[in-house]
C-alpha atoms as a PDB file:
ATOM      1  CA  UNK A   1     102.921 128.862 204.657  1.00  0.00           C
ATOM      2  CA  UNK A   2     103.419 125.522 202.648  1.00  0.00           C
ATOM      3  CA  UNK A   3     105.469 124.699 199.762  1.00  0.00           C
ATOM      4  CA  UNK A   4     103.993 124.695 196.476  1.00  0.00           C
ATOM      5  CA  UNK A   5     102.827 121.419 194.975  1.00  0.00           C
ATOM      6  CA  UNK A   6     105.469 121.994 192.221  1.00  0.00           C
ATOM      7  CA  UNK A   7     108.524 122.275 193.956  1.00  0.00           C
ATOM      8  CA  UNK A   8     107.346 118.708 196.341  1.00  0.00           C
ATOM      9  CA  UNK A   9     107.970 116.921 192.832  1.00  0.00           C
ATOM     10  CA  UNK A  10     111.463 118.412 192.037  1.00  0.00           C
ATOM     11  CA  UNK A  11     113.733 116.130 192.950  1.00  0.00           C
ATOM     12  CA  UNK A  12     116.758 116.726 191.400  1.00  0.00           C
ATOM     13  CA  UNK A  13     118.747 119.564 189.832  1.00  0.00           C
ATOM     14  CA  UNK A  14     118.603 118.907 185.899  1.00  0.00           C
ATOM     15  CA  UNK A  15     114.426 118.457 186.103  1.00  0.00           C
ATOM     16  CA  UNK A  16     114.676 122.095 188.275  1.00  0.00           C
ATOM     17  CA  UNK A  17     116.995 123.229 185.342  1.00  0.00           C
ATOM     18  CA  UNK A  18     114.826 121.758 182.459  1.00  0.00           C
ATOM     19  CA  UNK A  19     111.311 123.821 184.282  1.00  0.00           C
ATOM     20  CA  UNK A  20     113.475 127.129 185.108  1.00  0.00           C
ATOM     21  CA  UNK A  21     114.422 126.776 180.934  1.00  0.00           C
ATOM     22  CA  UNK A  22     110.428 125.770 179.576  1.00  0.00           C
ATOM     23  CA  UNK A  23     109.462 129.626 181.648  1.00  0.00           C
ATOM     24  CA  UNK A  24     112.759 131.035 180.163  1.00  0.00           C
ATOM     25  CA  UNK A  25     111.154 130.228 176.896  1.00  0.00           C
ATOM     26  CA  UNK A  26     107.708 131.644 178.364  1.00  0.00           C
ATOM     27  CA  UNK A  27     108.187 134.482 179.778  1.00  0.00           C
ATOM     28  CA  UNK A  28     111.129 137.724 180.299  1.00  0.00           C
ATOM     29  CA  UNK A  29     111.839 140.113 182.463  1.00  0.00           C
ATOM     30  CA  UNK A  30     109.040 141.920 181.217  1.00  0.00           C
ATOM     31  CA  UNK A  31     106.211 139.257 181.136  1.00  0.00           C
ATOM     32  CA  UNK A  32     104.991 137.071 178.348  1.00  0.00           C
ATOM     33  CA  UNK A  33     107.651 136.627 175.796  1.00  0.00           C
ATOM     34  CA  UNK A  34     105.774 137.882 171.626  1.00  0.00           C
ATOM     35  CA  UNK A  35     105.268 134.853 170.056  1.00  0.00           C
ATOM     36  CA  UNK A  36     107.845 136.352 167.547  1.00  0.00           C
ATOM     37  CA  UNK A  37     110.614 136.255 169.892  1.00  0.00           C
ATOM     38  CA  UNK A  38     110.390 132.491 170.102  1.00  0.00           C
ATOM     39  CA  UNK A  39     111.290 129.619 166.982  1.00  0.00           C
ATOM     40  CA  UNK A  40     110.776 125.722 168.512  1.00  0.00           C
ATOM     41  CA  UNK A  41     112.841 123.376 166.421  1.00  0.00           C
ATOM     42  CA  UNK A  42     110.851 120.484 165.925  1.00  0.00           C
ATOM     43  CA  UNK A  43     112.356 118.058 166.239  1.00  0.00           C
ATOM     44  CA  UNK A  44     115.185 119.293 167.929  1.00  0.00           C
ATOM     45  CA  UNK A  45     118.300 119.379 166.375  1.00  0.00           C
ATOM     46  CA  UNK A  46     121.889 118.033 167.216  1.00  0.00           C
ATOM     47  CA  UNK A  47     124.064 121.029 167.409  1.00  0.00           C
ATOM     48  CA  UNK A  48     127.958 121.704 168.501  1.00  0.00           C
ATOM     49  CA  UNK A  49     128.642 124.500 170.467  1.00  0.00           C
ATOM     50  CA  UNK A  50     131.497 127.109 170.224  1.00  0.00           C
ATOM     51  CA  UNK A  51     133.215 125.222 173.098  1.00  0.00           C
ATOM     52  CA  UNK A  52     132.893 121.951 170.631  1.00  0.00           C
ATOM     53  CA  UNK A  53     130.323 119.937 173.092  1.00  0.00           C
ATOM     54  CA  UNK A  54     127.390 118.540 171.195  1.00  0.00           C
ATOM     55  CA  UNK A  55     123.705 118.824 172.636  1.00  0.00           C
ATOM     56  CA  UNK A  56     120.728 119.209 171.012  1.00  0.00           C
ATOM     57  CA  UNK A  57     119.030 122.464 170.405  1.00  0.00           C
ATOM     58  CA  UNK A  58     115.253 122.499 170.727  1.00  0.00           C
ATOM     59  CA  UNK A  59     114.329 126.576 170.775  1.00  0.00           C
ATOM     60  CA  UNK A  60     115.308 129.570 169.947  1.00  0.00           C
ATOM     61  CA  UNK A  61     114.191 132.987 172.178  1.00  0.00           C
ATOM     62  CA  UNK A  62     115.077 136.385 171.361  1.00  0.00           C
ATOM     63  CA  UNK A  63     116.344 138.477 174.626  1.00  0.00           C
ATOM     64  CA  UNK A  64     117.811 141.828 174.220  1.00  0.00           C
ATOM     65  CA  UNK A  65     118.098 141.741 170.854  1.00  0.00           C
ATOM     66  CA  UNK A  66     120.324 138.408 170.238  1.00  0.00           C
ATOM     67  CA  UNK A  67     118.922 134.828 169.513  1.00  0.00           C
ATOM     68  CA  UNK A  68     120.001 132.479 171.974  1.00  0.00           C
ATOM     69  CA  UNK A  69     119.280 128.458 171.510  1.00  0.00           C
ATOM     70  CA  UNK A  70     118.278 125.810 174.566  1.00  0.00           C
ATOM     71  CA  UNK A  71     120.234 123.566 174.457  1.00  0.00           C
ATOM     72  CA  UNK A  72     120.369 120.206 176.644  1.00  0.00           C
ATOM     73  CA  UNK A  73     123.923 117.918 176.931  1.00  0.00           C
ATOM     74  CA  UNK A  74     123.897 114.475 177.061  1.00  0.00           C
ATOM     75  CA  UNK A  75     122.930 114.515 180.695  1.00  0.00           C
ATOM     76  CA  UNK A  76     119.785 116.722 180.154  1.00  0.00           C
ATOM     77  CA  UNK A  77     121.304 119.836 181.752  1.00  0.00           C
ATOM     78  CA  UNK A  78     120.082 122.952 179.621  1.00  0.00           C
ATOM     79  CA  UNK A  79     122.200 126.084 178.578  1.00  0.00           C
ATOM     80  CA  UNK A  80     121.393 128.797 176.790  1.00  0.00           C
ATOM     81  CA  UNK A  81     123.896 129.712 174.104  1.00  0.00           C
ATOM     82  CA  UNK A  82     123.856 132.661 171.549  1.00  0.00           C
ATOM     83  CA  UNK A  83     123.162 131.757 168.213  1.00  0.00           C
ATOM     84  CA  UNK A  84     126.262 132.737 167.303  1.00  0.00           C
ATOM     85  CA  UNK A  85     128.074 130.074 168.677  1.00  0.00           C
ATOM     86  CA  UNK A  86     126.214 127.243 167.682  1.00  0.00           C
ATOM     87  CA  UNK A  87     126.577 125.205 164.524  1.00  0.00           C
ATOM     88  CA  UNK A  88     124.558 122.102 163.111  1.00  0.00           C
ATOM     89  CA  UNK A  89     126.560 118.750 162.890  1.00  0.00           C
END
């Protein structure tokens, strides 16, 4: 059995990260994600997290009931953070 096509063009850990978020923003535990339970920001958004590190916020997804944001540092790595603890700059 061969390795997908995909993963042969993954080279490095924040491009992994940055697909793994795009089918966090697809899909749940449960399948397709309702098109309800997703808001893009377009364009995305400079934000400042509760820990006071800026990144820009680019969607929101709702899982289990809270909102949480994507949101990418200046190094491209992407976290999601409740909507809570994010604020605009």
């Amino acid at each position: 059995m061969g390795i997908s096509p995909l993963y042969q063009y993954i080279d490095d850990e924040t491009e992994a990260h940055r697909i793994a978020s795009d089918l966090d923003v697809q899909y749940d535990a449960h399948g397709p994600r309702p098109a309800d339970a997703v808001r893009r920001v377009d364009p995305a958004q400079p934000v400042e997290r509760a820990e006071w590190r800026s990144g820009e916020l680019d969607v929101w997804i709702r899982d289990n009931g809270q909102w949480l944001g994507r949101v990418r540092d200046e190094k491209g790595r992407v976290n999601w953070i409740p909507g809570s603890d994010l604020r605009p700059l």
